[in-house]
N, C-alpha and C. Protein backbone atom coordinates (compact mmCIF):
# COMPACT_ATOMS: atom_id res chain seq x y z
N UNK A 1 166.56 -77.27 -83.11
CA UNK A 1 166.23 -76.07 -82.38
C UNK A 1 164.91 -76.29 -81.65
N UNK A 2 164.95 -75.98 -80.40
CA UNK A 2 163.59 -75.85 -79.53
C UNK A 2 162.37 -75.06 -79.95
N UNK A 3 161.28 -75.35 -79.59
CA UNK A 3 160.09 -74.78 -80.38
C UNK A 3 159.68 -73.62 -79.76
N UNK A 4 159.79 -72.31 -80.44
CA UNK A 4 159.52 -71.17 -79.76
C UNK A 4 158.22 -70.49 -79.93
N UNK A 5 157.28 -70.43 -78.20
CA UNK A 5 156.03 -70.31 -78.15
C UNK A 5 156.25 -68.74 -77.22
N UNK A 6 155.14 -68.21 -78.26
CA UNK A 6 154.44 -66.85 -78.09
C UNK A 6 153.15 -66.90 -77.71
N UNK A 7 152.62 -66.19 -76.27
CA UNK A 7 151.72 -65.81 -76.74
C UNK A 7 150.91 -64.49 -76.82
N UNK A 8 149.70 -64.21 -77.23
CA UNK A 8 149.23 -62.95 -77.11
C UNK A 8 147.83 -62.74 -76.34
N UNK A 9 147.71 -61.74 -76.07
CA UNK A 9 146.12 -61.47 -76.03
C UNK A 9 145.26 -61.46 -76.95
N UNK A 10 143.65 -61.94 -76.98
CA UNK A 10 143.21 -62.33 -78.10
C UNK A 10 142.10 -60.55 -78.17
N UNK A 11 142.86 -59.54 -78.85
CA UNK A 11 142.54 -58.45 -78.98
C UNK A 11 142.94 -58.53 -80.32
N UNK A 12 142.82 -56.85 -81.01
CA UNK A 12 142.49 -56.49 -81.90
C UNK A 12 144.08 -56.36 -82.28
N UNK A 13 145.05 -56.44 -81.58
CA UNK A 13 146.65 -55.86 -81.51
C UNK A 13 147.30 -57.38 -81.92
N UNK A 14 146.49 -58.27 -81.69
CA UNK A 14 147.31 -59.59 -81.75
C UNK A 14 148.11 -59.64 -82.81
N UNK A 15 147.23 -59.81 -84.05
CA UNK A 15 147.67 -60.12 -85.33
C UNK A 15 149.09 -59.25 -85.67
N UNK A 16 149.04 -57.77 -85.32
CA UNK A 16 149.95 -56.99 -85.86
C UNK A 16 150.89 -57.63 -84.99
N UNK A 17 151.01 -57.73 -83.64
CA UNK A 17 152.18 -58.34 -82.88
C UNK A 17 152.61 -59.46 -83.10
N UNK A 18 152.15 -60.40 -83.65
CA UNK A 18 152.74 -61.95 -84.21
C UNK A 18 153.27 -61.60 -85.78
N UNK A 19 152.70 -60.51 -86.72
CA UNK A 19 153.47 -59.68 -87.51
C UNK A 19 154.95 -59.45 -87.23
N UNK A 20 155.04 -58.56 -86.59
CA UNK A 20 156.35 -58.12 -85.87
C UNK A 20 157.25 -58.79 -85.58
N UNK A 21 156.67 -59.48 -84.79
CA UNK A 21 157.43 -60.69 -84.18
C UNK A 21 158.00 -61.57 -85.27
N UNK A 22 157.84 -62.04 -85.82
CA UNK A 22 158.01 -62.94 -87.34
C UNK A 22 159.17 -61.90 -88.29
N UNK A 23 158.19 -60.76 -88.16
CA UNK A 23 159.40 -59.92 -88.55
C UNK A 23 160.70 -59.73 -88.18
N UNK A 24 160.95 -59.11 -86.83
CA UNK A 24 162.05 -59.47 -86.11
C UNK A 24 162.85 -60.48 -85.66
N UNK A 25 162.09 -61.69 -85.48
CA UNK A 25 162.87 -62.88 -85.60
C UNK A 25 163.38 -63.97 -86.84
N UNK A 26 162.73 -63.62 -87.97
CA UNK A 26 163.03 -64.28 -89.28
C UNK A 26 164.26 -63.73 -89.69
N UNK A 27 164.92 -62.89 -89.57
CA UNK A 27 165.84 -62.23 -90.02
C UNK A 27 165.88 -62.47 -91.37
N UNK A 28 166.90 -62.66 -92.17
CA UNK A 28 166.98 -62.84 -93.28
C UNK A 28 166.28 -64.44 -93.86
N UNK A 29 165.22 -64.76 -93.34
CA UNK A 29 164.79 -66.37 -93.90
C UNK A 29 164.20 -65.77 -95.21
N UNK A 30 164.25 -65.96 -96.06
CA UNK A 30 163.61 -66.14 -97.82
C UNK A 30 162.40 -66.30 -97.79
N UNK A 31 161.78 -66.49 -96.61
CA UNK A 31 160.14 -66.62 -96.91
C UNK A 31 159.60 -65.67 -96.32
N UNK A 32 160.38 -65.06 -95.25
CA UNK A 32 160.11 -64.10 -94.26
C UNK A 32 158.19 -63.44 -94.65
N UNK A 33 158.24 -62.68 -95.78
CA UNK A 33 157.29 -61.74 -95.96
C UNK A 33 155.75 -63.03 -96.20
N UNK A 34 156.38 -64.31 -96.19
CA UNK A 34 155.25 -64.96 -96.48
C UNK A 34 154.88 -65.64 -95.28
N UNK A 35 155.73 -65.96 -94.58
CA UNK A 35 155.68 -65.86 -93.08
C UNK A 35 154.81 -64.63 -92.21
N UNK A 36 154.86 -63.95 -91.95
CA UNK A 36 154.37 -62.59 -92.15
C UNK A 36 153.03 -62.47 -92.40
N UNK A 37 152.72 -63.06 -93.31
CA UNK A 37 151.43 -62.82 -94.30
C UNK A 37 150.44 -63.91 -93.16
N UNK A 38 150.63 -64.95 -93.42
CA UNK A 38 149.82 -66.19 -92.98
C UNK A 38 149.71 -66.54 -91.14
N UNK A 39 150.94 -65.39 -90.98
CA UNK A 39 150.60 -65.83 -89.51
C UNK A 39 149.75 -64.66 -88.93
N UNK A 40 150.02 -63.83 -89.51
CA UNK A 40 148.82 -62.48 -89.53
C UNK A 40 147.01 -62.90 -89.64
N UNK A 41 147.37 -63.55 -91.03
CA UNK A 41 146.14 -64.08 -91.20
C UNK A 41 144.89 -64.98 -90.07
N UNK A 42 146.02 -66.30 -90.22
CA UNK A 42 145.81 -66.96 -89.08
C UNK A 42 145.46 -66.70 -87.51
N UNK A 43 146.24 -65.53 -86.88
CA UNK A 43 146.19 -64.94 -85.76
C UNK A 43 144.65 -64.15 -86.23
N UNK A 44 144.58 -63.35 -86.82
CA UNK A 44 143.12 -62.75 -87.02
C UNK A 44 142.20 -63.53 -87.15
N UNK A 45 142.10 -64.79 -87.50
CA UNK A 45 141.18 -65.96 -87.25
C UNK A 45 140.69 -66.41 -85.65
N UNK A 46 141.96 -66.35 -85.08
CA UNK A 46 141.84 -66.80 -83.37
C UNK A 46 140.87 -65.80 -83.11
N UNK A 47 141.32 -64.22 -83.35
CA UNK A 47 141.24 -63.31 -82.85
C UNK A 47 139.50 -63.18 -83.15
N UNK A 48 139.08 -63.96 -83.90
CA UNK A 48 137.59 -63.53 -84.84
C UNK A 48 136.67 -64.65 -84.22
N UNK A 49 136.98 -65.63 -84.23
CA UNK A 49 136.38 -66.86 -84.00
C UNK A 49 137.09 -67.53 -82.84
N UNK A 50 137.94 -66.91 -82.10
CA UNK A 50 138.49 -68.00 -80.87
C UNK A 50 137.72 -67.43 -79.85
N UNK A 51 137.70 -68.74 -78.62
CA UNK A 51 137.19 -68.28 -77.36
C UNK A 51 137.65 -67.03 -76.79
N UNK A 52 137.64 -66.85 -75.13
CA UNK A 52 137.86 -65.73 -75.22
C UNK A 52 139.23 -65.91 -73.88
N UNK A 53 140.66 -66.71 -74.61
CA UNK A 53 141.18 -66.71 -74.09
C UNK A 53 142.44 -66.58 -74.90
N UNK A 54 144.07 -66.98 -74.58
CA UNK A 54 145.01 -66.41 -75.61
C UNK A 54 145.08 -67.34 -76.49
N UNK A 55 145.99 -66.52 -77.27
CA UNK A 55 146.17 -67.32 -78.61
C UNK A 55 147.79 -67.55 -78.89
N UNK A 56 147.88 -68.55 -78.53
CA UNK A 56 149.35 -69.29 -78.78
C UNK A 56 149.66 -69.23 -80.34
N UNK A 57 151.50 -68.93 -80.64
CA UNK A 57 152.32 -68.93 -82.12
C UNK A 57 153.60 -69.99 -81.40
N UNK A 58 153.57 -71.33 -82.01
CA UNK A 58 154.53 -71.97 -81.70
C UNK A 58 155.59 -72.34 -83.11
N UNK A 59 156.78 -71.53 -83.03
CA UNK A 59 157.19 -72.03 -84.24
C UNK A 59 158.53 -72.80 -84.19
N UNK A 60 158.41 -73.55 -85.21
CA UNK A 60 159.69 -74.72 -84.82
C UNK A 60 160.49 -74.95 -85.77
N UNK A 61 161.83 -74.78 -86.44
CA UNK A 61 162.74 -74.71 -87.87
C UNK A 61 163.71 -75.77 -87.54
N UNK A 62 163.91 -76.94 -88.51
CA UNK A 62 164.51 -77.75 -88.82
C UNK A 62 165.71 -77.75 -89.46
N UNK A 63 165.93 -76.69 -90.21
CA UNK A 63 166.86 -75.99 -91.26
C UNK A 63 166.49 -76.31 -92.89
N UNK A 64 165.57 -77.23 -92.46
CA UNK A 64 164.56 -77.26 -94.27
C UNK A 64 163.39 -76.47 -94.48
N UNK A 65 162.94 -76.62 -93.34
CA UNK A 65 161.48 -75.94 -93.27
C UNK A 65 161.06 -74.99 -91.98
N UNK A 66 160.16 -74.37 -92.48
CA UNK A 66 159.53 -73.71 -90.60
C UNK A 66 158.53 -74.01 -90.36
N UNK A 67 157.69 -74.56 -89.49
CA UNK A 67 156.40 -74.85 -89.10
C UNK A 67 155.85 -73.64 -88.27
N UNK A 68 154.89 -73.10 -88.45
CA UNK A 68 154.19 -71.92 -87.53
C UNK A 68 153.04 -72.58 -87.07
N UNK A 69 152.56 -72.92 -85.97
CA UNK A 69 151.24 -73.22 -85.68
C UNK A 69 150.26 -71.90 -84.95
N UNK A 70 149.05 -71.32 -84.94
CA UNK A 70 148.80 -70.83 -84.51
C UNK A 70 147.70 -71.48 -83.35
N UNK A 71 147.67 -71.31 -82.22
CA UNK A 71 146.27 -72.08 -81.42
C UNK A 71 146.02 -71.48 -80.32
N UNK A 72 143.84 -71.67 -80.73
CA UNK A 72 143.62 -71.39 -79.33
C UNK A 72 143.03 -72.51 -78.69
N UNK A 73 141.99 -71.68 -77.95
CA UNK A 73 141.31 -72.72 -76.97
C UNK A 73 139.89 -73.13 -78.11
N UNK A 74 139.44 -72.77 -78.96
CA UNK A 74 138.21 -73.02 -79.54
C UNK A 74 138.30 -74.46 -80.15
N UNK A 75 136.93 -75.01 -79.97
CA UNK A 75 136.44 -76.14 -79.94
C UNK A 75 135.64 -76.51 -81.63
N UNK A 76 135.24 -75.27 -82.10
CA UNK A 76 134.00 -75.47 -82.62
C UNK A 76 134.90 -75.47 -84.58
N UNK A 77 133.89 -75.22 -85.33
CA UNK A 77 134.93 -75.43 -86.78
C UNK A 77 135.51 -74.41 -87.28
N UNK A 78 136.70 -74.40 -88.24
CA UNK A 78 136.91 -73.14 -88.69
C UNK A 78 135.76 -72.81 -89.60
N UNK A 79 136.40 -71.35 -89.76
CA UNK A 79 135.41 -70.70 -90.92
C UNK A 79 136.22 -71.20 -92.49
N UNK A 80 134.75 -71.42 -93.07
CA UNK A 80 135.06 -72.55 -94.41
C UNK A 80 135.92 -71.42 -95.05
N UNK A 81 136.47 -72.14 -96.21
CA UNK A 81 137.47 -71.71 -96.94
C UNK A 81 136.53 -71.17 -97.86
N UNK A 82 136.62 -70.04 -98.42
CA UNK A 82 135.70 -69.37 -99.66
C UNK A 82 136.21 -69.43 -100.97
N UNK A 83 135.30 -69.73 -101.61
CA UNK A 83 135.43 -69.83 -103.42
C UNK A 83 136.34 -68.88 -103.63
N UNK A 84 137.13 -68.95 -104.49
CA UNK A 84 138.15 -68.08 -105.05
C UNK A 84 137.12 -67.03 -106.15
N UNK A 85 135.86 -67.36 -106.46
CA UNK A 85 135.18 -66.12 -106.68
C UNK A 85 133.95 -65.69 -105.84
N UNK A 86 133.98 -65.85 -104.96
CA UNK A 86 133.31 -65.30 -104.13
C UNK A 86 133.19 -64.02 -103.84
N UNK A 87 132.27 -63.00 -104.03
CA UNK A 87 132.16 -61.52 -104.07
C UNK A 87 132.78 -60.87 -102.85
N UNK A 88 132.07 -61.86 -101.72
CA UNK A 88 132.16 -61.32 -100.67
C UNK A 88 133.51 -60.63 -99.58
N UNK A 89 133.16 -59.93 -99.16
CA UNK A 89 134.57 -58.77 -98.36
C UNK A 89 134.98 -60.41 -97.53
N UNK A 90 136.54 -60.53 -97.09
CA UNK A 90 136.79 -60.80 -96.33
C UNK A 90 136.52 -62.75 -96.46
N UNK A 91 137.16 -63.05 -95.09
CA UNK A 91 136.78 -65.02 -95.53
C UNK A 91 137.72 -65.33 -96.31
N UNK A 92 139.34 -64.73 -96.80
CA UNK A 92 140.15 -65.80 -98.13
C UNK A 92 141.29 -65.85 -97.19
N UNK A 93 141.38 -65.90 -95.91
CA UNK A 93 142.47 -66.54 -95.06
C UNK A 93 143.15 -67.08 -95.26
N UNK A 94 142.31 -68.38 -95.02
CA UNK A 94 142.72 -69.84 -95.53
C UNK A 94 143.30 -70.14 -96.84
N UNK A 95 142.42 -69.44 -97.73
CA UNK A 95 143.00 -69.84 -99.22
C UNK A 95 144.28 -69.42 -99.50
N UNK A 96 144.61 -67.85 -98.70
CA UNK A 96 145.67 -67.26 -98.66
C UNK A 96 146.98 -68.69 -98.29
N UNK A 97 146.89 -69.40 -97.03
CA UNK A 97 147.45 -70.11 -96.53
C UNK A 97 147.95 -71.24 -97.51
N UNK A 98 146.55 -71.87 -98.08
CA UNK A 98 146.27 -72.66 -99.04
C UNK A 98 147.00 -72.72 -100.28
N UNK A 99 147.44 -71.48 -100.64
CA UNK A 99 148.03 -71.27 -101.92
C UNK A 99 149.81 -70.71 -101.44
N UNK A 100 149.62 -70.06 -100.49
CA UNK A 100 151.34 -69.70 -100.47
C UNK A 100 151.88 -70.87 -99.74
N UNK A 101 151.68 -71.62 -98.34
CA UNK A 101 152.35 -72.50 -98.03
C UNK A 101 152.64 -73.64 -98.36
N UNK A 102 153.88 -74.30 -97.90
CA UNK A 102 154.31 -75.32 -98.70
C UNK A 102 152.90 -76.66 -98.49
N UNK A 103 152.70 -76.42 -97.28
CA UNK A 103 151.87 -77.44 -96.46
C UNK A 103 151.37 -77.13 -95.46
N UNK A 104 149.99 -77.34 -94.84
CA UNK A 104 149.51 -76.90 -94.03
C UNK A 104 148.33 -78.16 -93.57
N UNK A 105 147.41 -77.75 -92.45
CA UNK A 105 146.94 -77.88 -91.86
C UNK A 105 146.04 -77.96 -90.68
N UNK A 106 144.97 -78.62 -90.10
CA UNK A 106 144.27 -78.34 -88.76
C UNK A 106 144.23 -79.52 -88.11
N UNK A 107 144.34 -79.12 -86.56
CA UNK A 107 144.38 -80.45 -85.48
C UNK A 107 142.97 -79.64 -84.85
N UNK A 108 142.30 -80.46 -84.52
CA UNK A 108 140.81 -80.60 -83.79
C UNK A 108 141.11 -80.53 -82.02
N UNK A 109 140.46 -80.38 -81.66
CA UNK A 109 140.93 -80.72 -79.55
C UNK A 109 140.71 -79.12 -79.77
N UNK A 110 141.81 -78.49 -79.25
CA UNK A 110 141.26 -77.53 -79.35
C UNK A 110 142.04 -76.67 -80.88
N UNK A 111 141.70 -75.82 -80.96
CA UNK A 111 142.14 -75.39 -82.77
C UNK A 111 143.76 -74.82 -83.14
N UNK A 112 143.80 -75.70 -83.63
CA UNK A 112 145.56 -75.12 -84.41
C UNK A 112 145.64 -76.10 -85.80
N UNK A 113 145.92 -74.44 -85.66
CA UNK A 113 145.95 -74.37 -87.68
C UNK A 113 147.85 -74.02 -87.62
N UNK A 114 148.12 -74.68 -88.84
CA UNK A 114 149.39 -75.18 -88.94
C UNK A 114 149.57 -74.80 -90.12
N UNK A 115 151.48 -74.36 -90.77
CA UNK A 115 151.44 -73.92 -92.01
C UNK A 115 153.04 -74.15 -92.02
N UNK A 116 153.69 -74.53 -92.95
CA UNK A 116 155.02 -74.86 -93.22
C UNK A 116 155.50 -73.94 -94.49
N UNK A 117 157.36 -73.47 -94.47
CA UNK A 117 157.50 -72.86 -95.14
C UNK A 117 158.62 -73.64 -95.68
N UNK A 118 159.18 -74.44 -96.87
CA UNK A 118 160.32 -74.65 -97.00
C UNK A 118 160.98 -73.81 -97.49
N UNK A 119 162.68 -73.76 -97.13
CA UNK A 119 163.91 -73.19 -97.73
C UNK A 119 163.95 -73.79 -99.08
C-alpha cells in the first residue's frame, strides 16, 4: 500500500485533527486507540517546538505493522525524554511513545519522529 501523507497547519487544532484522522481511517485496526494516542502526542510536539511551518503525518501499513511518522521542518533537538518520576506538568510524550510502541524513532535533517504499531 502507498504511503499516505497528511498535512496540517502547525496551530493549536493540529493534534486533534491527526486524532481524527487516525480515527477515521484505522477503522477497525487493534491498535487504533494507541495509534490515536502517540500521533496526538507527537503532532503536539511539532506543534510546540516546530518551526513555523506544516507539519507532515505520513503513514505507511505493510499488513504486519503501521509506521506513523510525524515531520516538520525543525532543525534543532527534541525535547528530552523525562524521568518517569519527574514532578513536573507535561514533557512524558516521548515516554508515552517509548512504552506503547512496538518501535520507534528519530531521523535528524529536518525532524521526524517515527513510531510503529504491530498487528
Amino acid at each position: 500500500m502507498p504511503d499516505t501523507v497528511l498535512t496540517f497547519e502547525r496551530t493549536s487544532a493540529a493534534p486533534r485533527e491527526a486524532r481524527l484522522w487516525v480515527h477515521a481511517h484505522l477503522g477497525e485496526h487493534e491498535r487504533r486507540d494507541d495509534a490515536m494516542l502517540l500521533v496526538s502526542e507527537l503532532v503536539t510536539n511539532a506543534v510546540r517546538y516546530g518551526p513555523e511551518e506544516q507539519i507532515r503525518l505520513i503513514v505507511s501499513d505493510d499488513g504486519e505493522r503501521t509506521r506513523f511518522t510525524v515531520h516538520d521542518l525543525g532543525l534543532g533537538p527534541l525535547p528530552a525524554m523525562r524521568a518517569e518520576d519527574d514532578p513536573e506538568p507535561g514533557g512524558h510524550g516521548l515516554r508515552l511513545v517509548d512504552v506503547v510502541a512496538d518501535r520507534w524513532g528519530v531521523e535528524r535533517g529536518s525532524t521526524r519522529v517515527w513510531f510503529e504499531l504491530h498487528r
